[in-house]
Protein backbone atom coordinates (compact mmCIF):
# COMPACT_ATOMS: atom_id res chain seq x y z
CA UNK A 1 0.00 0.00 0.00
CA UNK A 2 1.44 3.34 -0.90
CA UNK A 3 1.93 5.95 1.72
CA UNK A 4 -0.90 9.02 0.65
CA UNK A 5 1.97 11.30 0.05
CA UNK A 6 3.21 8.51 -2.75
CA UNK A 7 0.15 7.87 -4.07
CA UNK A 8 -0.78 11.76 -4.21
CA UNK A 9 3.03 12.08 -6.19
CA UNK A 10 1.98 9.24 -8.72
CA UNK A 11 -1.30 10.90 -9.75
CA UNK A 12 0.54 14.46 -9.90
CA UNK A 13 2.91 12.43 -12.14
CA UNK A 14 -0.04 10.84 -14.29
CA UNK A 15 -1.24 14.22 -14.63
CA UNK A 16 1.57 15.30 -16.16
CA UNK A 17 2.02 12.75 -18.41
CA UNK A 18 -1.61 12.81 -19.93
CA UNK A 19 -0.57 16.37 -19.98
CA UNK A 20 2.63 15.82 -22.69
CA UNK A 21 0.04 12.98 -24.35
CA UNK A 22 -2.42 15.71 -24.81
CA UNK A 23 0.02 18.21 -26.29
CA UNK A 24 1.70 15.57 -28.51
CA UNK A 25 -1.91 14.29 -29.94
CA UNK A 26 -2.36 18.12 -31.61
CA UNK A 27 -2.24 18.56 -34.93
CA UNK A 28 0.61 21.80 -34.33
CA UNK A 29 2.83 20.48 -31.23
CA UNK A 30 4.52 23.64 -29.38
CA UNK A 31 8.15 21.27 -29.11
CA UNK A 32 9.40 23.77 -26.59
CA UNK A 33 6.35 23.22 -24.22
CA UNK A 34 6.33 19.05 -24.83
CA UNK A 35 9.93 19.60 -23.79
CA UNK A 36 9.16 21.39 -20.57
CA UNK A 37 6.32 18.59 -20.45
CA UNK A 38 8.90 16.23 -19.94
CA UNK A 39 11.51 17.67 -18.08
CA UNK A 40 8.63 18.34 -15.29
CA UNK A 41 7.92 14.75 -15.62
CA UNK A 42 11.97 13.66 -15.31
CA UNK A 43 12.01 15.66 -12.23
CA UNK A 44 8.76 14.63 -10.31
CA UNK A 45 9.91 10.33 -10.88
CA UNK A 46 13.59 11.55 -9.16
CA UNK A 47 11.72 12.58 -6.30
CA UNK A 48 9.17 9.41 -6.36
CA UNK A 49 12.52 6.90 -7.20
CA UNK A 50 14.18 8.38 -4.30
CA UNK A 51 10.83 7.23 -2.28
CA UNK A 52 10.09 4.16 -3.42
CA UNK A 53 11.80 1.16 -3.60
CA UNK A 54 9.32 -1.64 -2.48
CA UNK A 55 8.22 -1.65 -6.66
CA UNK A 56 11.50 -1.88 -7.89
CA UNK A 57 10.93 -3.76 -11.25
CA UNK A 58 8.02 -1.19 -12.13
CA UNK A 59 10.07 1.54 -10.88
CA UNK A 60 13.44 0.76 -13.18
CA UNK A 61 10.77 0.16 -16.20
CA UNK A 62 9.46 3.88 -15.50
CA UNK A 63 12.52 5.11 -15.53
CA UNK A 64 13.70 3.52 -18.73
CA UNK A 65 10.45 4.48 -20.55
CA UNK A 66 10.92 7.82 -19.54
CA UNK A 67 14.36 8.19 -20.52
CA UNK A 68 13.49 6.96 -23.78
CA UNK A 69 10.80 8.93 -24.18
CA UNK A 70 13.06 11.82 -23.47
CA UNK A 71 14.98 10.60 -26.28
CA UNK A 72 11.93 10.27 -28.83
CA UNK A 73 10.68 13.40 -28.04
CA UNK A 74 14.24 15.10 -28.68
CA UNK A 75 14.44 13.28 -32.02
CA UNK A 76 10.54 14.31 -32.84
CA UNK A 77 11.15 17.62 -32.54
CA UNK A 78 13.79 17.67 -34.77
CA UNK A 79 11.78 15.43 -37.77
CA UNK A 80 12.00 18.04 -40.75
CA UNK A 81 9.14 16.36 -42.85
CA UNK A 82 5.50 15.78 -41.73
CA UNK A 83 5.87 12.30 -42.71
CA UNK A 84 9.22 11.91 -40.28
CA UNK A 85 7.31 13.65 -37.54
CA UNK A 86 4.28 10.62 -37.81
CA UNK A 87 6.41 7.91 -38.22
CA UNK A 88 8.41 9.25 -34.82
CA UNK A 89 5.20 10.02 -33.10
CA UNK A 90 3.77 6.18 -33.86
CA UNK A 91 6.74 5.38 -31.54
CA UNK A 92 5.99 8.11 -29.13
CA UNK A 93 2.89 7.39 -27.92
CA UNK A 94 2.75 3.70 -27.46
CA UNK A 95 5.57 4.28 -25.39
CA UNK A 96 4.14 7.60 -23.21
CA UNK A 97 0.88 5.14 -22.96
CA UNK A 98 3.12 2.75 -21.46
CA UNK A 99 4.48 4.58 -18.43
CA UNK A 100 0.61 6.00 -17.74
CA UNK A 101 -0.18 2.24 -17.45
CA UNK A 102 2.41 1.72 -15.07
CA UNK A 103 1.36 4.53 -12.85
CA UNK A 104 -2.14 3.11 -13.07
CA UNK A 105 -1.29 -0.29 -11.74
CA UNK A 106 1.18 1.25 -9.13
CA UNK A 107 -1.64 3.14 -7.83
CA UNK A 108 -4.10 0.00 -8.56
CA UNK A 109 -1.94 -1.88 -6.08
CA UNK A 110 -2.72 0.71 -3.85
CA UNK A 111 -6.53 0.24 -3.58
C-alpha cells in the first residue's frame, strides 16, 4: 500500500504525463512546451525513485520508458518532414501510454 503522500506524487505524475500525451496528440505540437512537459515529468519520478523502492521492477521500467521517451521526443522535434514527424510520433505514444499504465497499476496496487 502506498503511503498518501506517494500515491498523491503518482497521480501528480499521471497528470503530467496525460498532460505531454495531450500536447503531442495536436495537430501543431509547441516542441518547446512538450519539452518542458517532460523535463517536469523527469524531475517529479527523481523525487518518487528516491521514495520508493518496495516496486523496484516497475520503478526501473518507468525510468527507462521515460528516458526513452526523453529521447523520442528530442528526435521528434527535430523530424524536418510531416511524414518523419508521424512515423516518430507512432513510436511516441505507445511508449508515453506505457508509463501511464504503469502509474495506473502502481496506484491500482494501492486500492
Amino acid at each position: 500500500m502506498l503511503p498518501k503522500r506517494d500515491e498523491e506524487s503518482y497521480i501528480f505524475l499521471l497528470s503530467l504525463l496525460r498532460d505531454l500525451q495531450e500536447e503531442t496528440k495536436k495537430t501543431t505540437v509547441d516542441w518547446n512546451l512538450a519539452h518542458n512537459h517532460i523535463h517536469n515529468i523527469l524531475a517529479c519520478w527523481q523525487v518518487l525513485v528516491e521514495v520508493e523502492r518496495d516496486s523496484v521492477r516497475l520503478v526501473t521500467e518507468i525510468n527507462r520508458a521515460l528516458r526513452l521517451l526523453e529521447t523520442d521526443l528530442l528526435f521528434l522535434g527535430s523530424a524536418r518532414s510531416s511524414q518523419t514527424s508521424k512515423q516518430r510520433l507512432s513510436s511516441f505514444q505507445p511508449r508515453l501510454e506505457q508509463v501511464i499504465g504503469y502509474c495506473n497499476l502502481i496506484l491500482a496496487e494501492d486500492e
